[in-house]
Protein backbone atom coordinates (compact mmCIF):
# COMPACT_ATOMS: atom_id res chain seq x y z
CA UNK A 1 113.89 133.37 128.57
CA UNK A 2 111.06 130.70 129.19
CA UNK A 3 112.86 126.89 129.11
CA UNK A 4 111.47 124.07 127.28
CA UNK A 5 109.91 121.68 129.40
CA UNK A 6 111.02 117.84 129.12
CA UNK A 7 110.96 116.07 126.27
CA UNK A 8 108.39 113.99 126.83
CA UNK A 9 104.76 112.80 126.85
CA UNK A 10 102.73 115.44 124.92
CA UNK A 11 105.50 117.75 124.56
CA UNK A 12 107.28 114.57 123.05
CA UNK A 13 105.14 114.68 120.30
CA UNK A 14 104.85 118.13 119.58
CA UNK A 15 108.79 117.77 119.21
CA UNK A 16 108.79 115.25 117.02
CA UNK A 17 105.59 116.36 114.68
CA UNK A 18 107.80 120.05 114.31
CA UNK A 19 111.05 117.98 113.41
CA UNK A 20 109.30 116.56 110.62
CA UNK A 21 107.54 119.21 109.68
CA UNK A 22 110.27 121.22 109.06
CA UNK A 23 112.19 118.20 106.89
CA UNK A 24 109.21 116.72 104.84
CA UNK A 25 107.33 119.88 104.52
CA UNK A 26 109.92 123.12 104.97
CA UNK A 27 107.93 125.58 106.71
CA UNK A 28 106.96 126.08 110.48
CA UNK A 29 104.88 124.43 112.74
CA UNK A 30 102.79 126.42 115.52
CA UNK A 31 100.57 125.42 118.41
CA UNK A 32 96.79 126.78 116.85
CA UNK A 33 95.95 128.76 120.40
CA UNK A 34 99.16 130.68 120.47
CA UNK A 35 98.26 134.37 120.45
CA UNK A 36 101.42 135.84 118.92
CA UNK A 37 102.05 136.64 115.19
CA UNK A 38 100.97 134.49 113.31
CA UNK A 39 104.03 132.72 111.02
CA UNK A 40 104.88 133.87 107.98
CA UNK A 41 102.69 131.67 104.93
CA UNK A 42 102.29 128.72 104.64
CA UNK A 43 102.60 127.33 108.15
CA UNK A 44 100.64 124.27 109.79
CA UNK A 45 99.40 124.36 113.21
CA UNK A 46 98.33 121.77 115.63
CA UNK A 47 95.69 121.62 118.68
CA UNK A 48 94.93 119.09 120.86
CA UNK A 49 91.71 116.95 120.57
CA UNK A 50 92.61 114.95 123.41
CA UNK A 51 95.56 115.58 125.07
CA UNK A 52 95.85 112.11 126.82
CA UNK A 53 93.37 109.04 126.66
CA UNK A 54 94.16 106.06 128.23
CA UNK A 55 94.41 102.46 126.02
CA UNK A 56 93.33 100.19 128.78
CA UNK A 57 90.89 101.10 131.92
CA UNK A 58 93.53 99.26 134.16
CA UNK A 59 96.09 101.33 135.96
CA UNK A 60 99.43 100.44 134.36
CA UNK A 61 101.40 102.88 136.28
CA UNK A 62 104.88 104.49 134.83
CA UNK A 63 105.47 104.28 131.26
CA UNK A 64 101.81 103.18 130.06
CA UNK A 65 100.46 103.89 126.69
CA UNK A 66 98.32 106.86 125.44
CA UNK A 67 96.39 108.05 123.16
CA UNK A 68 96.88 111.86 121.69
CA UNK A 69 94.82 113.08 118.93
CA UNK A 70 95.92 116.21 117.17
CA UNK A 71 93.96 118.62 114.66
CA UNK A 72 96.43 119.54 111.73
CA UNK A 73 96.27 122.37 109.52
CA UNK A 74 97.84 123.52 107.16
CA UNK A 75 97.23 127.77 106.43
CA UNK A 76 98.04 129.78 103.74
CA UNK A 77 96.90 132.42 101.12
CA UNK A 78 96.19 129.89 98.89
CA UNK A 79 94.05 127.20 98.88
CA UNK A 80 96.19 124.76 96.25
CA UNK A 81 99.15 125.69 98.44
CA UNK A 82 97.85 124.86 101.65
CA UNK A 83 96.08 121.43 100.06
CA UNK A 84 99.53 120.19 99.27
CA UNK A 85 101.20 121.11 101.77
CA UNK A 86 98.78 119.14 104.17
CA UNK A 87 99.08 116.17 101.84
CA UNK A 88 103.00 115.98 101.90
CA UNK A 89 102.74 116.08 106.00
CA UNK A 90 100.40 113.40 106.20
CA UNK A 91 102.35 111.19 103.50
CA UNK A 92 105.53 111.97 105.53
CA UNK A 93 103.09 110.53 108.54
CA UNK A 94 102.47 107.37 106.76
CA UNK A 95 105.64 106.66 105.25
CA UNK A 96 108.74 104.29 106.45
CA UNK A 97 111.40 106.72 107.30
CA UNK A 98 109.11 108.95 109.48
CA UNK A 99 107.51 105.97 111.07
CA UNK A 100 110.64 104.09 112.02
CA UNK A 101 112.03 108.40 113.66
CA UNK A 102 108.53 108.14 115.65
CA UNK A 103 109.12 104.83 116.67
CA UNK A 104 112.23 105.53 118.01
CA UNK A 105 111.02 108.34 120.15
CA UNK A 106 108.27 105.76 121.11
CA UNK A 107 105.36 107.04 119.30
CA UNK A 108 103.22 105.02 116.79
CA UNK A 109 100.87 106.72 114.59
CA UNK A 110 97.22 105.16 114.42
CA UNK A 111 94.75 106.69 112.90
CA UNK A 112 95.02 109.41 109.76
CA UNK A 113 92.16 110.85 108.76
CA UNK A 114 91.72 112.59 105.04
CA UNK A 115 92.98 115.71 104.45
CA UNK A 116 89.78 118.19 103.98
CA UNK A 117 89.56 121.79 103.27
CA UNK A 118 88.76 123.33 106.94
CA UNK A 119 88.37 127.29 105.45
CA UNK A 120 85.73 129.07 107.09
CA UNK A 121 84.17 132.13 106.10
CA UNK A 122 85.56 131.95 102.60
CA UNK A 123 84.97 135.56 101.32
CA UNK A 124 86.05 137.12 104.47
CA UNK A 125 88.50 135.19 105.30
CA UNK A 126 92.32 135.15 103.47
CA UNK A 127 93.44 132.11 105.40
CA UNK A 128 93.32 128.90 103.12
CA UNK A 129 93.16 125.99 105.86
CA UNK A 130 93.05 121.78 104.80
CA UNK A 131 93.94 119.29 107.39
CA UNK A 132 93.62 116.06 109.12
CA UNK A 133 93.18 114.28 112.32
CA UNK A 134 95.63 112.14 113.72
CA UNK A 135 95.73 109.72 116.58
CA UNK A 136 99.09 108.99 117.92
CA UNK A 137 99.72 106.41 120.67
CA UNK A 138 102.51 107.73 123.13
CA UNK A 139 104.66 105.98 125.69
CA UNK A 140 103.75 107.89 129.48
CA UNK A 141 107.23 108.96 131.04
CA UNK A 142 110.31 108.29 128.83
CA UNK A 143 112.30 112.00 128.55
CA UNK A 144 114.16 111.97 125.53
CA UNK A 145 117.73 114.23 124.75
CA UNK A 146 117.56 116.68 121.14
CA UNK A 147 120.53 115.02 119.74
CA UNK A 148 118.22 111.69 120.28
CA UNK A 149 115.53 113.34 118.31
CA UNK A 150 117.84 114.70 115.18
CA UNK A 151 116.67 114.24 111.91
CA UNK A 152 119.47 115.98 110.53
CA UNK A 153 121.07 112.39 108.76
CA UNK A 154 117.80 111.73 107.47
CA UNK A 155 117.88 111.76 103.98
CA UNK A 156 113.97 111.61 101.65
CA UNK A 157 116.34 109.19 99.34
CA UNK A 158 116.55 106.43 102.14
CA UNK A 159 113.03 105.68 100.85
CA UNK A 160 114.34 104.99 97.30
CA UNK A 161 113.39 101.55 96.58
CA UNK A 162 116.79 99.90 95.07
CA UNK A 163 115.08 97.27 93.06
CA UNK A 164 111.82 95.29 92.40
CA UNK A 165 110.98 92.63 90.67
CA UNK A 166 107.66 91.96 88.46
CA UNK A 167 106.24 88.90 87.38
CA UNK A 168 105.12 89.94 83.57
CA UNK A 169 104.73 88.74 80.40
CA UNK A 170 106.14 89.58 77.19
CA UNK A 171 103.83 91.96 74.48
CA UNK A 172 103.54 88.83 71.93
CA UNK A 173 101.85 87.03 74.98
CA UNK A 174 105.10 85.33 75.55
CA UNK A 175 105.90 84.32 79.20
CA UNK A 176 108.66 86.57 80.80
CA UNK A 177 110.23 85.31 84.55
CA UNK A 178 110.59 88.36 85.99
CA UNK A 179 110.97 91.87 85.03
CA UNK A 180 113.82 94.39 86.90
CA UNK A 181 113.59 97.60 87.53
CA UNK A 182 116.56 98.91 89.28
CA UNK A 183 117.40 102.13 91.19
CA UNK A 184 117.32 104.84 88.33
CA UNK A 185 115.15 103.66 86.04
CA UNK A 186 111.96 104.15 84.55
């Protein structure tokens, strides 16, 4: 039995990007290059662009910044299926309760690209593929523990928004204050 390395770094990352995965999208995530079986459909895979690029030409030394860019794909036998499913990951990427899970594992998204169909060889080829390119920036050195990393608490309703208020106006033209639309309601 191989063991994992350290969380940390690029591994760090990998880590977290499967964690999520798993809760915003529910199905597996694979390194692209692995030879094995491929997963069962649909699945998203990753590969590194550039493993580590450095923010600043000046040596920093321990715990510096980096930059990783991933490719990330989502594959399945159908192309609808695999569109969405690449759209919910990078939404989950974007949004607040993600963010603040990669923050605390010190890693900041930066750049997201659009999600775009990446099938090749169409007729040939079974395997529906649409992804995007993300840059994330990564803290050099700092080994996190699993039960750090959970996202088992996480709940998709912490994003509900419990209230928000709407400056408006009446249908007669009449001014209004403020219109309330509370947790529930549509």
């Amino acid at each position: 039995m191989t063991s994992l390395p350290a969380i940390k770094n690029q591994f760090l990352l990998a880590y977290t990007l499967d964690q999520i995965v798993k809760k915003a999208c529910g199905v597996e995530l694979t390194y692209a290059q692995v030879t094995d079986q491929q997963p069962k459909y649909p699945y998203i895979s990753y590969s590194f662009i550039t493993a580590e690029q450095e923010t600043t030409a000046d040596w920093l030394g321990a715990n510096r910044l980096i930059i990783i860019s991933l490719q990330i794909d989502c594959h399945s036998d159908n192309a609808l299926t695999a569109s969405e499913t690449s759209r919910e990951l990078r939404e989950a990427l974007m949004s607040p309760i993600y963010r603040d899970y990669l923050k605390k594992a010190d890693i900041v998204p930066q750049t997201i690209s659009e999600t775009q169909n990446r099938t090749i060889l169409q007729d040939v080829n079974y395997d529906q593929c649409f992804g995007f390119d993300a840059d994330f920036l990564v803290r050099v050195g700092v080994e996190h523990t699993e039960a750090e990393l959970s996202l088992a608490d996480v709940e998709e309703s912490d994003q509900t928004i419990e209230s928000i208020v709407i400056p408006g106006t009446t249908e007669d033209g009449g001014e209004k204050t403020n219109i309330e639309i509370s947790k529930g309601e549509k």
